[in-house]
Protein backbone atom coordinates (compact mmCIF):
# COMPACT_ATOMS: atom_id res chain seq x y z
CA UNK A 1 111.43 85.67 88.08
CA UNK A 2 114.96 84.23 88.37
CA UNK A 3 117.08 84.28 85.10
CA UNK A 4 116.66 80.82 84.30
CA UNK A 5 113.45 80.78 85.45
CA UNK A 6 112.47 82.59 82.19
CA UNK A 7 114.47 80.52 80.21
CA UNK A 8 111.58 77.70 80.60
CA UNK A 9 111.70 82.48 77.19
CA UNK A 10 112.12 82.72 77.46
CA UNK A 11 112.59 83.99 78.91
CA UNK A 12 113.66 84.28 77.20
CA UNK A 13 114.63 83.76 78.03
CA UNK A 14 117.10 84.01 79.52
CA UNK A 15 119.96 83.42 77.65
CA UNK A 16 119.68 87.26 76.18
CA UNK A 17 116.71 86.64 74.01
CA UNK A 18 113.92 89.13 75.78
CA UNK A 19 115.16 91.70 73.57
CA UNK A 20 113.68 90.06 70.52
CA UNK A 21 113.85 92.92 67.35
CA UNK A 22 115.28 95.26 70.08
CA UNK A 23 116.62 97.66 67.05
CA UNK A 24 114.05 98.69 65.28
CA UNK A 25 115.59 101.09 63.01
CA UNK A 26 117.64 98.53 60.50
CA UNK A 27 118.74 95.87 59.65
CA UNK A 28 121.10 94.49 62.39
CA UNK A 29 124.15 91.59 61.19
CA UNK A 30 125.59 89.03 63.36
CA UNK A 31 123.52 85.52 64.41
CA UNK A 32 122.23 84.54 66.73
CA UNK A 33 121.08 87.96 67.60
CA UNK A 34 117.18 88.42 66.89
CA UNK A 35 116.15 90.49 63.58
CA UNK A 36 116.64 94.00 64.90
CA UNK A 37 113.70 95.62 62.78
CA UNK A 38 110.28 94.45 62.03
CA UNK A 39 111.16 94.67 58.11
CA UNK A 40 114.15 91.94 58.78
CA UNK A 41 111.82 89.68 60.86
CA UNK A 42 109.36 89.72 58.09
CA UNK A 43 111.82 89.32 55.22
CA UNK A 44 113.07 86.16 56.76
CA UNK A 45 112.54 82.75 54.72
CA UNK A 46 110.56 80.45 56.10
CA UNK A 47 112.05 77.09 57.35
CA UNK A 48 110.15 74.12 56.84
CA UNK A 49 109.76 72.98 60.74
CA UNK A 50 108.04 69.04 61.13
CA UNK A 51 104.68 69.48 61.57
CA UNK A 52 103.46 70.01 65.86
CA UNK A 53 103.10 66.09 66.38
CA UNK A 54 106.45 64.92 64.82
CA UNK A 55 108.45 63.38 66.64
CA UNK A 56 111.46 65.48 68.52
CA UNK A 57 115.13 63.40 66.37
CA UNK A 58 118.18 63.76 68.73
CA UNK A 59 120.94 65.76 67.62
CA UNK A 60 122.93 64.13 65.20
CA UNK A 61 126.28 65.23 67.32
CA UNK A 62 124.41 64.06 70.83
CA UNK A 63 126.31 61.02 72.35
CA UNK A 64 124.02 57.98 73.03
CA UNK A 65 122.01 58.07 76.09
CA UNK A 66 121.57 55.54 78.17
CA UNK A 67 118.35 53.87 78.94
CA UNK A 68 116.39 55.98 82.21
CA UNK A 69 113.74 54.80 84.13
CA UNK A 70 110.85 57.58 84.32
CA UNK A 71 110.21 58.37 88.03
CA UNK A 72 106.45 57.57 88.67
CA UNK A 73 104.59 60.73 89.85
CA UNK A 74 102.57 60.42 92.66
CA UNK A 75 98.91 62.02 92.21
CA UNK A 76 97.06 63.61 95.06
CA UNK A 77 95.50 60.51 96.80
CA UNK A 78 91.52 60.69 97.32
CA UNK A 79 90.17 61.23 100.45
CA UNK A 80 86.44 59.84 101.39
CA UNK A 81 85.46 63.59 103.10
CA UNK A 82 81.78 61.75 104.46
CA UNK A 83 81.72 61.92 108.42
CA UNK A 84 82.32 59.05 110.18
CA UNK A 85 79.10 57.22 110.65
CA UNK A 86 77.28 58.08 114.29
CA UNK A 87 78.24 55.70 116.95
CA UNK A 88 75.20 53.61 118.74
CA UNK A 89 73.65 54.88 121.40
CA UNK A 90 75.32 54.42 124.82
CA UNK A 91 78.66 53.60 123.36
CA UNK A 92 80.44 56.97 124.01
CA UNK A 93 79.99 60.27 122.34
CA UNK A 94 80.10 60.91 118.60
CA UNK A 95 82.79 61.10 117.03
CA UNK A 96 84.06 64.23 115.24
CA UNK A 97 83.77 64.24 111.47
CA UNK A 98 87.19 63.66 109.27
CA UNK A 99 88.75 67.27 108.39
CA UNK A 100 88.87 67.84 104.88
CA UNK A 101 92.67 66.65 103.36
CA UNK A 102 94.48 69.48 102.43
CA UNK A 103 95.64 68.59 98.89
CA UNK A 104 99.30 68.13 98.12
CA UNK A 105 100.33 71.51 95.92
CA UNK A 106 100.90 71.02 92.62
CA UNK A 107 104.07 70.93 91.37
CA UNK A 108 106.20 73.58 89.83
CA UNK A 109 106.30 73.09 85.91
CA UNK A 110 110.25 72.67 85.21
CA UNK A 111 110.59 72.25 89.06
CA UNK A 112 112.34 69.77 90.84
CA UNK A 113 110.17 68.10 93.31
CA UNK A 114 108.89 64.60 92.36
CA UNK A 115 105.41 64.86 93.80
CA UNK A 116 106.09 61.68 96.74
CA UNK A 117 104.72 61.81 100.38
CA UNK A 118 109.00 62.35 101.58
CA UNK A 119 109.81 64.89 103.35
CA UNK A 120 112.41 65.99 101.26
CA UNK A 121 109.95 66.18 98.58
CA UNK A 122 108.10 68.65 100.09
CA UNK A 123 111.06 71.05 101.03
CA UNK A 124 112.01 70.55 97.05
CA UNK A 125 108.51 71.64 96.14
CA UNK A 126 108.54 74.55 98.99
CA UNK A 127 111.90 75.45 96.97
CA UNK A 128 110.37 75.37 93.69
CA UNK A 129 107.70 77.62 94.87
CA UNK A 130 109.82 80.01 96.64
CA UNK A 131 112.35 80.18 93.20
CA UNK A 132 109.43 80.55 91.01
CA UNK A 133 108.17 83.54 93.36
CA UNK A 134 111.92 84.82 92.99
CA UNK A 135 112.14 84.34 97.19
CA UNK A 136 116.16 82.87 96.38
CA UNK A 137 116.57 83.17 100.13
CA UNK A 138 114.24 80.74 100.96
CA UNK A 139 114.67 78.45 97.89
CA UNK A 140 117.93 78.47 99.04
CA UNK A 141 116.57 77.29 102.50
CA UNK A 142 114.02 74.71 101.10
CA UNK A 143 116.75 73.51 99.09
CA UNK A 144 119.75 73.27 102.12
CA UNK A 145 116.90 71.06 103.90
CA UNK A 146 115.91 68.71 101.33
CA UNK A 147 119.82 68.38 100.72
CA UNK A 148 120.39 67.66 104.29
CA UNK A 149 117.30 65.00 104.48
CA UNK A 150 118.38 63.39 100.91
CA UNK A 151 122.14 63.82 100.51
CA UNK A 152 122.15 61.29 97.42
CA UNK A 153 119.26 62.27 96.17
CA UNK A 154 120.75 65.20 93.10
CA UNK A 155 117.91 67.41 93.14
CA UNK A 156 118.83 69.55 95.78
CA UNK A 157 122.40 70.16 94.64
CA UNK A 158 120.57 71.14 91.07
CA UNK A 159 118.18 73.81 92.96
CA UNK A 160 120.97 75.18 94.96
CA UNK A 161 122.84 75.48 91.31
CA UNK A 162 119.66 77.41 90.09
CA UNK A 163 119.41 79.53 93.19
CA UNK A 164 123.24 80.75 92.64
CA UNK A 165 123.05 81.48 88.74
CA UNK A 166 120.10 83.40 89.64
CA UNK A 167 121.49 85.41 92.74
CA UNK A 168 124.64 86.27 90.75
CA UNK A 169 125.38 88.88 88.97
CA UNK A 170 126.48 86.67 85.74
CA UNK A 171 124.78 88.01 82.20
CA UNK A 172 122.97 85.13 81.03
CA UNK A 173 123.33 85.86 77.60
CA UNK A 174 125.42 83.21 74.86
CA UNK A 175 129.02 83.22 76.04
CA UNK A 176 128.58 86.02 77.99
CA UNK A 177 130.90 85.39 80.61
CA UNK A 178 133.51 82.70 79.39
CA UNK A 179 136.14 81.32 81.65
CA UNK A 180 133.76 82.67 84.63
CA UNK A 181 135.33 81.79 87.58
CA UNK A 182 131.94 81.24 89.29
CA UNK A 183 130.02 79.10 86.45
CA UNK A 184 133.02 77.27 86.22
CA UNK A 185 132.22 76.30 90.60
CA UNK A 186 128.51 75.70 89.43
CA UNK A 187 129.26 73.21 86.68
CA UNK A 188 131.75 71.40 88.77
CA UNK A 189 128.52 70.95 91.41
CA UNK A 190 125.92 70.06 88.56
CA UNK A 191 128.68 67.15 87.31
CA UNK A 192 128.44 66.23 90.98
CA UNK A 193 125.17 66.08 91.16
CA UNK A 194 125.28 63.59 88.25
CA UNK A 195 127.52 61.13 89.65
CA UNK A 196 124.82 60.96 91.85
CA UNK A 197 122.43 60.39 88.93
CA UNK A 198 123.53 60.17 85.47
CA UNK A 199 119.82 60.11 84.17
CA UNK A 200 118.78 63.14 85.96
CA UNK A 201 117.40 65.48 83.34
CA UNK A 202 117.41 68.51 85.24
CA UNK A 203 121.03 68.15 85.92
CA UNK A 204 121.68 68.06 82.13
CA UNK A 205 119.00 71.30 81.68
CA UNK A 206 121.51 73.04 84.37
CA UNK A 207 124.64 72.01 82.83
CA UNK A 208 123.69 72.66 79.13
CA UNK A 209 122.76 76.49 80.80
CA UNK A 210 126.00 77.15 82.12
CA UNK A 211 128.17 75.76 79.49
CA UNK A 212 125.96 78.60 77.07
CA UNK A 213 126.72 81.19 79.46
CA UNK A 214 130.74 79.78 79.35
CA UNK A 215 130.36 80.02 75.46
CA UNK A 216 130.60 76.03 74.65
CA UNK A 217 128.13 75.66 72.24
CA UNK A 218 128.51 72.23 71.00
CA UNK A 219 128.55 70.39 75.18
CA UNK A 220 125.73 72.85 75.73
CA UNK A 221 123.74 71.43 72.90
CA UNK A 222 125.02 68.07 73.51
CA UNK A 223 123.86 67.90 77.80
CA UNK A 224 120.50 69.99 76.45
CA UNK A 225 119.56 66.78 73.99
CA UNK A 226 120.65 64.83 76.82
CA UNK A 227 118.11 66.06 79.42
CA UNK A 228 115.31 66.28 76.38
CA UNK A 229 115.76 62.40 75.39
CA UNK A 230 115.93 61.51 79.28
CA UNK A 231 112.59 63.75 80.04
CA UNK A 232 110.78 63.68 76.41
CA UNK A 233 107.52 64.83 78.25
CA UNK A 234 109.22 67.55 80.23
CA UNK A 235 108.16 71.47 79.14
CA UNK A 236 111.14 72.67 80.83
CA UNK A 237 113.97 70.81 78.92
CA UNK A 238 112.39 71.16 75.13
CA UNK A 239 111.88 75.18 76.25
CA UNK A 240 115.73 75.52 77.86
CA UNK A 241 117.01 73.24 74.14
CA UNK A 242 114.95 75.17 71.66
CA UNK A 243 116.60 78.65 73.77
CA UNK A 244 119.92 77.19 73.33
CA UNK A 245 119.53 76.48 69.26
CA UNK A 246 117.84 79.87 68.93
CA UNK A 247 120.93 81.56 71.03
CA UNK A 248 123.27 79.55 68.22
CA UNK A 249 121.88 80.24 65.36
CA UNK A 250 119.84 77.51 64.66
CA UNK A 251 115.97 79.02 64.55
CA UNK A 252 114.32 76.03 62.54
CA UNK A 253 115.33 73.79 64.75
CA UNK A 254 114.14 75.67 68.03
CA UNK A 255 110.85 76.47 66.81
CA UNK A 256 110.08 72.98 66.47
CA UNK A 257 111.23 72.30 70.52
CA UNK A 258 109.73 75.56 71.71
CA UNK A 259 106.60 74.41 69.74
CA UNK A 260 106.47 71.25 71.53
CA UNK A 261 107.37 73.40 74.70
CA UNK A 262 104.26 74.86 73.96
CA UNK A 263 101.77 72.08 73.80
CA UNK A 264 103.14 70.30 77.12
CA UNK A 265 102.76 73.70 78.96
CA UNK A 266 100.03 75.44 77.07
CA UNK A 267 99.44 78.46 79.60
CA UNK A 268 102.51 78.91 80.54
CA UNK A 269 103.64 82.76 78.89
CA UNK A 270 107.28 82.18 78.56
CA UNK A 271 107.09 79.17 76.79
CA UNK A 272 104.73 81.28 74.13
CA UNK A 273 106.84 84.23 74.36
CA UNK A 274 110.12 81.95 73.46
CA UNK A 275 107.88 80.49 70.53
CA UNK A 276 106.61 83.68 69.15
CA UNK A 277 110.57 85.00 69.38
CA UNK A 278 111.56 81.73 67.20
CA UNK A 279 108.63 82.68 64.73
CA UNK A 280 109.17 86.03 64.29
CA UNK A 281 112.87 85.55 63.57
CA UNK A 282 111.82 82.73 61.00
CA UNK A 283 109.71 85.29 59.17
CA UNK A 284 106.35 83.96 60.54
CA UNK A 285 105.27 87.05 61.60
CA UNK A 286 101.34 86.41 62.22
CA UNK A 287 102.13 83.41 64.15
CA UNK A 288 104.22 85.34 66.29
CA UNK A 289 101.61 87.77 67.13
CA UNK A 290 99.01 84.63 68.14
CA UNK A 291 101.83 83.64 69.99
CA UNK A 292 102.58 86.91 71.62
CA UNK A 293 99.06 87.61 72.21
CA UNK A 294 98.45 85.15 73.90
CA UNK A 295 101.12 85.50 76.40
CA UNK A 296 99.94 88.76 77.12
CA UNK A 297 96.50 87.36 78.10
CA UNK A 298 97.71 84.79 80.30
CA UNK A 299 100.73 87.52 81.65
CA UNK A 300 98.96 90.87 81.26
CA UNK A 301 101.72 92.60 83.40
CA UNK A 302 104.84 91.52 81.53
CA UNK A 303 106.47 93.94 80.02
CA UNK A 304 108.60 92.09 77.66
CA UNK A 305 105.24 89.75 76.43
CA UNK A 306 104.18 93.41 75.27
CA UNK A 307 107.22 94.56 74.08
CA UNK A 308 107.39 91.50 71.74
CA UNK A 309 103.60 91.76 71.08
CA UNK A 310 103.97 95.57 69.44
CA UNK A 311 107.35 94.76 68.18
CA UNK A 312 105.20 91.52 65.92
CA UNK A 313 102.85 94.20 65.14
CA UNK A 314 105.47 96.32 63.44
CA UNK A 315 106.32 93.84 61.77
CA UNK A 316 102.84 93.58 60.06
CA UNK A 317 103.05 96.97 59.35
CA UNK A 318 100.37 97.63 62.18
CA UNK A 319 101.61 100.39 63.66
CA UNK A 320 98.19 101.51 65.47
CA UNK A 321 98.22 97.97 67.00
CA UNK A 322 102.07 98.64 68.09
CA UNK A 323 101.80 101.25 69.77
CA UNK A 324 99.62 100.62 72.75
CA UNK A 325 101.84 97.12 73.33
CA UNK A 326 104.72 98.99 72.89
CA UNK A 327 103.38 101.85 75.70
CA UNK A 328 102.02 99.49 77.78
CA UNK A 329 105.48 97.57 77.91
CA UNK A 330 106.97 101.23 78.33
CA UNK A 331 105.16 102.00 81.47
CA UNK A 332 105.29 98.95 83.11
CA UNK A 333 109.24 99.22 82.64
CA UNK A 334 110.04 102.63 81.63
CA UNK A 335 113.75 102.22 83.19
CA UNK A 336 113.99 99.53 79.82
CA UNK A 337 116.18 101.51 77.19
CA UNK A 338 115.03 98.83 74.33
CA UNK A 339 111.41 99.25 74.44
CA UNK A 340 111.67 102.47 74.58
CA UNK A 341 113.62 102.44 71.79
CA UNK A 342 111.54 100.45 70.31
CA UNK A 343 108.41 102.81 71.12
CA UNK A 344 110.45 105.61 69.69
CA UNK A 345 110.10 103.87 66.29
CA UNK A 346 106.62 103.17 66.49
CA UNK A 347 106.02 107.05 66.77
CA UNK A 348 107.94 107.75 63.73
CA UNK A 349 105.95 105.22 61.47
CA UNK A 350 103.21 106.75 62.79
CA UNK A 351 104.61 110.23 62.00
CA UNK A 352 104.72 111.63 65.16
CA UNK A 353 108.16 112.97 64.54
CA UNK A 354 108.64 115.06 67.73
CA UNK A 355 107.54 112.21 69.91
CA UNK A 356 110.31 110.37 68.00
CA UNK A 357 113.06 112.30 68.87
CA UNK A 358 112.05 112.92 72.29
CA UNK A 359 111.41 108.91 72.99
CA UNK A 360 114.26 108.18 71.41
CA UNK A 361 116.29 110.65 73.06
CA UNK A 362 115.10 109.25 76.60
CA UNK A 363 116.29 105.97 75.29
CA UNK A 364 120.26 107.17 74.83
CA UNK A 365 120.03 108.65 78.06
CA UNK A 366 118.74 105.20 79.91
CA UNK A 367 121.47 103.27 77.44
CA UNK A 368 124.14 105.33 75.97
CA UNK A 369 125.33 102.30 74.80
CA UNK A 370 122.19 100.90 72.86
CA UNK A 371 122.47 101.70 69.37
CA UNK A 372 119.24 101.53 68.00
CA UNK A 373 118.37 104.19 70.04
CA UNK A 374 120.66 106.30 68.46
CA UNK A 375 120.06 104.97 65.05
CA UNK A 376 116.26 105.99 66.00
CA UNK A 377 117.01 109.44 67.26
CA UNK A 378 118.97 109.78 63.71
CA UNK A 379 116.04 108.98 61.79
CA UNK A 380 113.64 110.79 63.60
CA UNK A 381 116.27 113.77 62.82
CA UNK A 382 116.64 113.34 59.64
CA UNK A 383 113.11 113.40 58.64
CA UNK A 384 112.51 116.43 60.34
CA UNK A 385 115.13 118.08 58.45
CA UNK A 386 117.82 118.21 61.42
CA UNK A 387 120.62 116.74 59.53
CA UNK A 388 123.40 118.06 61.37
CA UNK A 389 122.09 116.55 64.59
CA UNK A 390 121.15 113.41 62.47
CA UNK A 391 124.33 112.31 61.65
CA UNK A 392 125.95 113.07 65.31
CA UNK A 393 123.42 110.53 66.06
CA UNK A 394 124.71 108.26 63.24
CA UNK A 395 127.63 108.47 64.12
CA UNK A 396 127.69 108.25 68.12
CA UNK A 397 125.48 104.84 66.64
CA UNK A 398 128.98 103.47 64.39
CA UNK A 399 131.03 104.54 67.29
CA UNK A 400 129.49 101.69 69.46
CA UNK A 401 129.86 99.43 66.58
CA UNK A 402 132.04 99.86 63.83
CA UNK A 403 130.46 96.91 62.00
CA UNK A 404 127.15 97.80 62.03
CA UNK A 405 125.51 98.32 58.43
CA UNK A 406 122.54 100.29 59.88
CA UNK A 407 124.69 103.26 60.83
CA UNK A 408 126.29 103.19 57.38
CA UNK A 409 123.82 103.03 55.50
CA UNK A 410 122.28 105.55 57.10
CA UNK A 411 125.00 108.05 56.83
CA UNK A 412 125.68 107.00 53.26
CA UNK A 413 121.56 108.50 53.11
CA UNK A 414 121.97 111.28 54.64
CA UNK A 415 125.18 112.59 52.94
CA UNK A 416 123.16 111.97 49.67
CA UNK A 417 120.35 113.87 51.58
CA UNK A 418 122.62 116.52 52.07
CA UNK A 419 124.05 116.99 48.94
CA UNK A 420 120.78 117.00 47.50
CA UNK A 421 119.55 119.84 49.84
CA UNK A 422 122.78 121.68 48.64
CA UNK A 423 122.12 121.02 45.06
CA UNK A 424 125.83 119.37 44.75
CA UNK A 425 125.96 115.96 42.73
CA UNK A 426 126.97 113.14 44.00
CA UNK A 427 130.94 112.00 43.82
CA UNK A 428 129.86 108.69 41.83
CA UNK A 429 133.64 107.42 42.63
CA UNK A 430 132.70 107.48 45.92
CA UNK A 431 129.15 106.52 46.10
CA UNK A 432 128.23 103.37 47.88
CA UNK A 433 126.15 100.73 46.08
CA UNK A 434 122.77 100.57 47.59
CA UNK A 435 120.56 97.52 46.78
């Protein structure tokens, strides 16, 4: 599924959020990154989000919006299907019986069609279906067409805008690519798209995306309330806001718009997936797992809904639970450095030390650059009484981040560890304060 497809995470989704607890060997530092061990999910405090049915308060820093008229959605009309009655006799053969209608497919959650009888309406929905398929090419195509049969109509110019982000090869991550040449082209055609229609919510869900990619936090925030107050009922704009406040740091607040996310698209798994991420990272660790395991029944072949699922299940301490979520997310991506990372873990709270090392050493190999998987490999090490190679580990782990307090503390461990298997007492001058 297209990037921001799974952002509806959402993806997850996407804005760099699949990877929720990705390191599970520590304590990781640094919002709006997710808690990068089970033990710092859990030992999160609480935040008091409004109960499910509260109602959604703009952001105090939102500009005023101004007044939109909801577009009515057609329903499927309903057809009489009875045959025509049979004609007298002598008054010409019967006629045939009325073919069954064919009913109108139902539209794309978060898509952009509008569910009329046009027929630009029905290339957007063909678009919708082909982007949700991850077809780009012929999104792309159903797109160009409706644009060519509405050309005021800013839908089209927003699917195009959703088919590029997604064909490029733009991180979607929080200011991962700022000053991006390329965003910078797409938000200049989403602002066009609004002259067309300044209460378009989808526009506003598009721009809000980009300007998170380009690092602008506050205008992202500000066009993602936007696009929530103009479309209040709308899955796909509470899911893309409550992404954007977990990617800065704000996880109260997006647990109660992923929540909502939730109830207007109940069986939709990346709107559960983004909600268990926003629970575990607030410390509510068993509603995470509901969350997560529910995803996995209604997507049994995602890997990341499994990943998360046995990564929630660390958290509980439930490693036998873990570990079948985290191999089932394993095989159905094994090319996925962080869950097998993460599996790596789950072998060493289970005490299967040589699986450990071995999973965790496939893990630096996929991702040189991942640390946890070295910090894992380290661990797994150093309980097996490999200190030597432990610390390389360690080390190659600070290397890749200088900041990172998992690697020292770790090495502050094992030189203790050391000196203790050399029966040498500690330099006290030196020591570092552990707490």
């Amino acid at each position: 599924m297209p990037p921001s497809a799974r952002l509806g995470l959402l993806a997850y989704l996407a804005l760099g959020l699949g990877s929720a607890a990705s390191a599970c060997a520590g304590a990781s530092s640094g919002a709006p990154a997710l808690p990068s061990t089970p033990a710092a999910a859990a030992s999160a405090a609480p935040a008091g989000a409004g109960a499910n049915n509260a109602a959604l308060a703009p952001l105090a820093s939102a500009p005023k919006c101004a007044s939109a008229t909801s577009a009515g959605r057609c329903s499927d009309a309903k057809h009489d299907l009875s045959p025509a009655a049979a004609a007298a006799p002598h008054e010409g053969p019967r006629p045939a019986a009325a073919a069954p209608a064919v009913p109108e497919p139902k539209p794309v959650p978060g898509g952009l069609a509008r569910g009329s009888t046009e027929p630009s309406d029905a290339e957007l929905a063909a678009g919708d279906q082909a982007y949700l398929a991850d077809d780009l090419p012929a999104a792309k195509a159903h797109y160009e067409n409706a644009r060519k049969l509405a050309p005021k109509d800013p839908a089209p110019q927003v699917g195009l805008v959703r088919v590029a982000l997604a064909a490029s090869d733009v991180a979607t991550d929080f200011a991962a690519a700022p000053k991006n040449p390329e965003l910078l082209a797409l938000l200049r055609k989403v602002d066009a798209a609004l002259k067309l229609d300044d209460a378009y919510a989808p526009a506003f869900v598009e721009r809000g995306r980009l300007l998170l990619i380009l690092g602008n936090a506050p205008e992202a925030l500000s066009a993602l309330d936007r696009a929530q107050r103009l479309a209040p009922e709308d899955a796909e704009t509470q899911s893309a806001l409550g992404v954007a406040l977990l990617a800065t740091g704000k996880p109260a607040e997006a647990l109660t718009r992923l929540r909502r996310a939730a109830e207007l698209d109940p069986d939709n798994a990346e709107r559960l997936t983004n909600l268990g991420t926003a629970y575990l990272i607030q410390g509510e660790v068993a509603e995470a797992v509901r969350a997560f395991s529910r995803a996995a029944t209604l997507a049994p072949n995602d890997a990341k809904v499994h990943g998360d699922l046995g990564t929630a299940y660390l958290a509980l301490n439930q490693t036998a639970k873990a570990l079948p979520e985290l191999d089932r997310a394993v095989a159905l991506a094994p090319d996925r450095a962080t869950y097998v990372s993460n599996l790596s873990y789950a072998y060493f709270l289970a005490g299967q030390l040589d699986l450990a090392i071995s999973t965790a050493t496939k893990a630096s190999v996929l991702d040189p650059k991942l640390g946890s998987a070295w910090i894992n490999l380290g661990t797994a090490l150093a309980k097996k009484g490999d200190l030597a190679a432990a610390e390389r580990a360690y080390q190659r782990a600070l290397t890749l981040d200088p900041s990172d307090p998992r690697a020292k503390a770790n090495l502050a461990e094992l030189a203790e560890m050391k000196r203790a298997k050399a029966g040498t007492a500690p330099d006290k001058t030196n020591k570092t304060d552990k707490k």
